[in-house]
Structure formats: structure tokens, C-alpha cells
C-alpha atoms as a PDB file:
ATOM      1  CA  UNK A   1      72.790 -57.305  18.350  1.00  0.00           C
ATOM      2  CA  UNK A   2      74.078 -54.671  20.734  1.00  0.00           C
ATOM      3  CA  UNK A   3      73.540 -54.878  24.434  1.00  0.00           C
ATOM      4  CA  UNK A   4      73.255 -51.437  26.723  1.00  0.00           C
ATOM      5  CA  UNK A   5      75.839 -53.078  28.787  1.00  0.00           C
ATOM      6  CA  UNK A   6      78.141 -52.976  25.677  1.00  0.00           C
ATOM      7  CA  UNK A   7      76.381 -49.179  24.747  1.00  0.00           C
ATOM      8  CA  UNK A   8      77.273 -47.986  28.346  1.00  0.00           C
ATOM      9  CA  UNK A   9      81.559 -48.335  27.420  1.00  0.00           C
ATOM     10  CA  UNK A  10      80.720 -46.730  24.399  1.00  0.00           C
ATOM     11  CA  UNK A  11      83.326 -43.571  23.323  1.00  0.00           C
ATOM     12  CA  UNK A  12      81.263 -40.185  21.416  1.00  0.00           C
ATOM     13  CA  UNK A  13      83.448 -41.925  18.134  1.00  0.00           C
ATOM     14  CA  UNK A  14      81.451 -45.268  18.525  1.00  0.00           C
ATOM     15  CA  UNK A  15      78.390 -43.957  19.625  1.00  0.00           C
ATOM     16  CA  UNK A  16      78.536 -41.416  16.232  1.00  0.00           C
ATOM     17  CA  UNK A  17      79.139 -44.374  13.952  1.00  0.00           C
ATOM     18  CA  UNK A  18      76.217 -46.806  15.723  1.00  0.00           C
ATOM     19  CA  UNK A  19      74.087 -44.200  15.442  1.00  0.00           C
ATOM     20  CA  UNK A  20      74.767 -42.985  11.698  1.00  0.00           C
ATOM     21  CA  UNK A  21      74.569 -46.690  10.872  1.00  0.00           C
ATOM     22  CA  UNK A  22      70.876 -47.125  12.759  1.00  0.00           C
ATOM     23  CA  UNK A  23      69.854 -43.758  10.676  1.00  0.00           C
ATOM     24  CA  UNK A  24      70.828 -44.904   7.410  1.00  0.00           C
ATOM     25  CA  UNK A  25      69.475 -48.147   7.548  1.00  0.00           C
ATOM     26  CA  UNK A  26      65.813 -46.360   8.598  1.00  0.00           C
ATOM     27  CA  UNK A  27      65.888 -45.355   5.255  1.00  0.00           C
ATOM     28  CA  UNK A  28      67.770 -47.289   3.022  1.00  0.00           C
ATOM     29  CA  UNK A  29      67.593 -50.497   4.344  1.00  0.00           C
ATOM     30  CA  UNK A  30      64.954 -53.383   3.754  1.00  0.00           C
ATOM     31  CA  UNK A  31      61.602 -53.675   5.224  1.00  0.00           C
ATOM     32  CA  UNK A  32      63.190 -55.078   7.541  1.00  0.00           C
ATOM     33  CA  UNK A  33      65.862 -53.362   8.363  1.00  0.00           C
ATOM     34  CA  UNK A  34      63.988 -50.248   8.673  1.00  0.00           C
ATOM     35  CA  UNK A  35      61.814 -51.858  10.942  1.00  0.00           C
ATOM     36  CA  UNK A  36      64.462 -52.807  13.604  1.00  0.00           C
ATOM     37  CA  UNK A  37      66.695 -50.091  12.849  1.00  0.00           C
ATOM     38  CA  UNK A  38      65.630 -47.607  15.893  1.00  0.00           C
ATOM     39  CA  UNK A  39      63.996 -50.645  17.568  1.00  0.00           C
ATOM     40  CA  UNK A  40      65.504 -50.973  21.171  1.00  0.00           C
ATOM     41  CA  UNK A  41      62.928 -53.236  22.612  1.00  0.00           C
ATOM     42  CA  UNK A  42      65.799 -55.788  23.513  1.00  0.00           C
ATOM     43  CA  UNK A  43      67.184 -53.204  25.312  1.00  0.00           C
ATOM     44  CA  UNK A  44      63.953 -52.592  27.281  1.00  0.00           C
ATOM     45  CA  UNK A  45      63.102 -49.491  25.622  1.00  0.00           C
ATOM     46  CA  UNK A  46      59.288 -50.243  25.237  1.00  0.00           C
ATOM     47  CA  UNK A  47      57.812 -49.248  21.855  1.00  0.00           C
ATOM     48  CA  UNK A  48      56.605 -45.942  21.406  1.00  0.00           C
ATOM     49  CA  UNK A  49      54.988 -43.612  18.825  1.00  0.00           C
ATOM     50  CA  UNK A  50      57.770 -42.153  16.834  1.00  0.00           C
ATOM     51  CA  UNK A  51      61.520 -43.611  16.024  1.00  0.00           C
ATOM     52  CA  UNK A  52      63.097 -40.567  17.553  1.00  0.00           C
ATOM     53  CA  UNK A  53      60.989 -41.140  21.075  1.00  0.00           C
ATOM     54  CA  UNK A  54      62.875 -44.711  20.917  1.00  0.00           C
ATOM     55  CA  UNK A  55      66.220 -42.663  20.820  1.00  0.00           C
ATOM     56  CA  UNK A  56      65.358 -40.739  23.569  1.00  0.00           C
ATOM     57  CA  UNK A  57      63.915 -43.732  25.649  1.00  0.00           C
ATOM     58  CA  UNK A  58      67.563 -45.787  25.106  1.00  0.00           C
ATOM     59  CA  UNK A  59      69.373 -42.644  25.655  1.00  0.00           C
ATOM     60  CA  UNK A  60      67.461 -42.720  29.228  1.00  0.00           C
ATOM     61  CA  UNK A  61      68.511 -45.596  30.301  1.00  0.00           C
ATOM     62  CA  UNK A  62      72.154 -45.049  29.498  1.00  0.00           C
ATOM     63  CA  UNK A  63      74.329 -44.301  32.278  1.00  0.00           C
ATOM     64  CA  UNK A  64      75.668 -40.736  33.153  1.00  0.00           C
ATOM     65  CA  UNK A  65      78.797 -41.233  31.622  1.00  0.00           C
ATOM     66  CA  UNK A  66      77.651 -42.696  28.178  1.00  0.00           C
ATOM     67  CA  UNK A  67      74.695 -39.748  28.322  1.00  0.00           C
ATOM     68  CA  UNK A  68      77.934 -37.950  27.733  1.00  0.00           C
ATOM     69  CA  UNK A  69      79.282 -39.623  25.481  1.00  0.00           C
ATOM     70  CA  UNK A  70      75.870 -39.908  22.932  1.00  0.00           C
ATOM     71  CA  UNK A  71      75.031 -36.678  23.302  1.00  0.00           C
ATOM     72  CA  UNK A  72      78.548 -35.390  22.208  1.00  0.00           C
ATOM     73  CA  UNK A  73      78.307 -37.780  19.672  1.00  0.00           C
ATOM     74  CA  UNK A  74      74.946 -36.299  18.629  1.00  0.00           C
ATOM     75  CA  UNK A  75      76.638 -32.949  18.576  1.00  0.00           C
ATOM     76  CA  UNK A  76      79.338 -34.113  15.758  1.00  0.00           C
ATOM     77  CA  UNK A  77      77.092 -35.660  14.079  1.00  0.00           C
ATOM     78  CA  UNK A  78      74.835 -32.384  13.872  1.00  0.00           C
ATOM     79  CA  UNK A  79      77.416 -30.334  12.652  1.00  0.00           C
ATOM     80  CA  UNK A  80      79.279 -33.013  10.350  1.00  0.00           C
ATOM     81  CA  UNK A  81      76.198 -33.127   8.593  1.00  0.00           C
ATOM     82  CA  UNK A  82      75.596 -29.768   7.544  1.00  0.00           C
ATOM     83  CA  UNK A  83      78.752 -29.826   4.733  1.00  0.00           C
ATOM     84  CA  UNK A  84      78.395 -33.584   4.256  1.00  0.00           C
ATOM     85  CA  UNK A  85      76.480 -35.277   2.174  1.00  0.00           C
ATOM     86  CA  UNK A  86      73.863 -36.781   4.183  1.00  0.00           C
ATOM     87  CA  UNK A  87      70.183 -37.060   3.297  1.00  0.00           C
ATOM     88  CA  UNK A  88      67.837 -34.019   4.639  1.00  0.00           C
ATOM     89  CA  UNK A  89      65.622 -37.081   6.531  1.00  0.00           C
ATOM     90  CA  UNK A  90      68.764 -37.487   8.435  1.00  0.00           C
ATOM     91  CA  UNK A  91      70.374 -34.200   9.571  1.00  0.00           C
ATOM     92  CA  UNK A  92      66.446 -33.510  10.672  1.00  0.00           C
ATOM     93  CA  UNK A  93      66.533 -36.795  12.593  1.00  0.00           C
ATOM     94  CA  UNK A  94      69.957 -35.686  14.221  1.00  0.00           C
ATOM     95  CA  UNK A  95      68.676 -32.203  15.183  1.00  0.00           C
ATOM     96  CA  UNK A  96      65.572 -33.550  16.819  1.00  0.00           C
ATOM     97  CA  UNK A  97      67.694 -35.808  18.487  1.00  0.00           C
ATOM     98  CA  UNK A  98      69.299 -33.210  19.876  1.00  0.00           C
ATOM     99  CA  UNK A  99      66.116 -31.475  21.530  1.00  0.00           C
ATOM    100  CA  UNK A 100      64.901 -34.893  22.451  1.00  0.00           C
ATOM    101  CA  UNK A 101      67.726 -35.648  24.459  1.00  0.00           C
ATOM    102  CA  UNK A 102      68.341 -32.159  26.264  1.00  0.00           C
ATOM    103  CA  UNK A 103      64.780 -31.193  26.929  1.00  0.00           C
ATOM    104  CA  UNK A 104      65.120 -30.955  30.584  1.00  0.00           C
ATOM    105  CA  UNK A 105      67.408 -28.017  29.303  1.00  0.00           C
ATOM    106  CA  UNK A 106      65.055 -26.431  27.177  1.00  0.00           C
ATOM    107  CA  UNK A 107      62.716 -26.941  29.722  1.00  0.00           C
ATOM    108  CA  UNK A 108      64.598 -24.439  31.713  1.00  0.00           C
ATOM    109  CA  UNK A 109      65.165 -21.712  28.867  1.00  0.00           C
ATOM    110  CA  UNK A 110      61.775 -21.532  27.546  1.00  0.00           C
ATOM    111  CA  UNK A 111      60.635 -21.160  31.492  1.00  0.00           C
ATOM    112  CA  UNK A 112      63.489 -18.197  31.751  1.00  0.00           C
ATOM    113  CA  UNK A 113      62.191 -16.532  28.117  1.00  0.00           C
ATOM    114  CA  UNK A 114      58.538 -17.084  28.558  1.00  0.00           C
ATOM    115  CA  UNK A 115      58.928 -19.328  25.214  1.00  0.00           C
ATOM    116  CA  UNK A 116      56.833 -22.659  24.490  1.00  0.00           C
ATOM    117  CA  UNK A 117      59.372 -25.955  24.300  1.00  0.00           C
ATOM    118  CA  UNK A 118      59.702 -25.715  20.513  1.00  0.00           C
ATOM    119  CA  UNK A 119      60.503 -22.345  19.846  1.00  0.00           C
ATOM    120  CA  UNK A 120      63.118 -22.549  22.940  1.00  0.00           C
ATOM    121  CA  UNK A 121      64.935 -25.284  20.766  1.00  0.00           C
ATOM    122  CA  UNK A 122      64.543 -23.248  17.886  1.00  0.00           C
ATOM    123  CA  UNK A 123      66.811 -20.391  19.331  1.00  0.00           C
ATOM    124  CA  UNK A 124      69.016 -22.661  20.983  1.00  0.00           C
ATOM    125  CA  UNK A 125      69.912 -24.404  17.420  1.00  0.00           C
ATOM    126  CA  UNK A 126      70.003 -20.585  16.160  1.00  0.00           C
ATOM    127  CA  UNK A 127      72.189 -19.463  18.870  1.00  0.00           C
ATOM    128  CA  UNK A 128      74.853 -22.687  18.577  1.00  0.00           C
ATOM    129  CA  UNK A 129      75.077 -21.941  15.226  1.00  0.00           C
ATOM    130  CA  UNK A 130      74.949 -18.201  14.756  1.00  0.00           C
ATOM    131  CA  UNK A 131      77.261 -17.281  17.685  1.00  0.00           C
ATOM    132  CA  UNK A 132      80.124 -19.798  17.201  1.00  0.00           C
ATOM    133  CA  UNK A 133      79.105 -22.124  20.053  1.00  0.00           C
ATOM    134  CA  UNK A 134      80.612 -25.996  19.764  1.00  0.00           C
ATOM    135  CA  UNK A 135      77.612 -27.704  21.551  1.00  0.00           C
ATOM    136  CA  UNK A 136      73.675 -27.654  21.867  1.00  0.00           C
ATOM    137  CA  UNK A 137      74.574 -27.257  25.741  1.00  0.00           C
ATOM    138  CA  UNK A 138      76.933 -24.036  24.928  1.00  0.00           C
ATOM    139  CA  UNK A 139      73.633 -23.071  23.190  1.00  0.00           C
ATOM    140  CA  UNK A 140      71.132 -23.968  26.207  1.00  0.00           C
ATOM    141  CA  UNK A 141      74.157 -22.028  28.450  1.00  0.00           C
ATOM    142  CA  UNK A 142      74.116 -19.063  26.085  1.00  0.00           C
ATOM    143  CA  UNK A 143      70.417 -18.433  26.496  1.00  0.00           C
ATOM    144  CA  UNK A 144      70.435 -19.022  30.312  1.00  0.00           C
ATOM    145  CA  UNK A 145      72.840 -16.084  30.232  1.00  0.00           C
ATOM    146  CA  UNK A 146      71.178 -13.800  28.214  1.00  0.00           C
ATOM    147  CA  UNK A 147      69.019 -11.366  29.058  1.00  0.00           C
ATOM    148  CA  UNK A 148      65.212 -11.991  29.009  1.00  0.00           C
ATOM    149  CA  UNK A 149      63.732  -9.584  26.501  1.00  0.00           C
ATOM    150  CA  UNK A 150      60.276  -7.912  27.804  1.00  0.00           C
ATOM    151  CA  UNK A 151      57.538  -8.110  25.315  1.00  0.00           C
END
């Protein structure tokens, strides 16, 4: 078992392969296995309603610097999986990782476009892939730019 001291000196590479590991084994591992596989209770991530919310409650307690470094790594993994053959459970998992762990972010573009939390994640996923952008934060940037449309 993995310690969030050891998670903290983690590089975007090792954090991308932990995490791919913990995703496949939610669904193709034993009973047990998919039972412990997002379970960071060691870690003192308390238990909480979904999986993802688990991700999001380690990702918290990460330092600044290995913040960094998982959400980059959630970034490759986001785009790696849309040519590779990964199951559709996962590259949803990924992308809601994504919003879960930048939603102070899309806090502040659905306050700029008058848009609810969801459908602000929605266009920032649209924008980082329609308009070239390497990152969910290019996206979140993007839309902070933009102009606010009037209804």
C-alpha cells in the first residue's frame, strides 16, 4: 500500500500509471479488488458517496506540487484514451476526474457565462478539444477569455 507521503514525490508519469492501475482494477478486478481500488481511507480520505468523490478527496490533500503533477497526469490520460483502447467506464471516469478536480475553475466560468457547473464543464471539455488546446486548464483559460454571449 501507497502512502500520500510517497504520492506527494510522485512525477505526472507515475501518477498516470497509479491511477490507470486503480481504474482498471474498479472494474476488472475481484470483489475485492474493486472494493479497495479507489479506497483511500488509509490515506485519511474519509469514505464518501461515489469512487470519483474519493479521487477528488485524495487529490485534496495532495500538496501543491503533486496537484500538479495528478492533474497533468489526468490530462494524458484523458486524451491517451480517446485512440486507445480503454473501456468507455474508464475514459468517463477520467473526464469526470477532470471536472472533479478543477471545479474551483469551473466555478469561475460558469459564474462569468451565467452557466450551471455542469454545462460549464461541458464547454470546457468542448473547447480543449475542438480548439486545439493541450489541457482542461487551457480550456477553463479559453473560456475566461472569451466573450460572454448575451442571451
Amino acid at each position: 500500500m501507497i502512502s500520500l507521503e510517497e504520492l506527494n514525490g510522485y512525477s505526472p508519469q507515475e501518477f498516470a500509471r497509479w491511477l490507470m492501475a486503480r481504474l482498471k482494477q474498479q472494474y476488472v478486478g475481484t470483489p475485492e479488488q474493486r472494493y479497495r481500488a479507489l479506497d483511500f481511507r488509509d490515506m485519511g480520505v474519509p469514505v464518501v458517496e461515489s469512487n470519483l468523490d474519493s479521487v477528488k478527496g485524495l487529490f485534496e490533500k495532495l500538496l501543491p506540487r503533486a496537484q500538479r503533477c495528478f492533474r497533468s497526469a489526468v490530462e494524458t490520460l484523458v486524451c491517451f484514451a480517446q485512440t486507445a483502447d480503454i473501456s468507455r467506464e474508464i475514459k468517463e471516469d477520467l473526464e469526470m476526474i477532470a471536472v472533479l478536480i478543477s471545479i474551483e475553475e469551473l466555478q469561475a466560468v460558469a459564474q462569468r457565462h451565467s452557466w450551471q457547473i455542469d454545462e460549464a464543464a461541458w464547454k470546457v471539455r468542448e473547447a480543449w478539444k475542438n480548439h486545439g488546446l493541450k489541457s482542461f486548464e487551457e480550456g477553463v483559460e479559453y473560456l475566461l477569455r472569451s466573450p460572454v454571449s448575451t442571451p
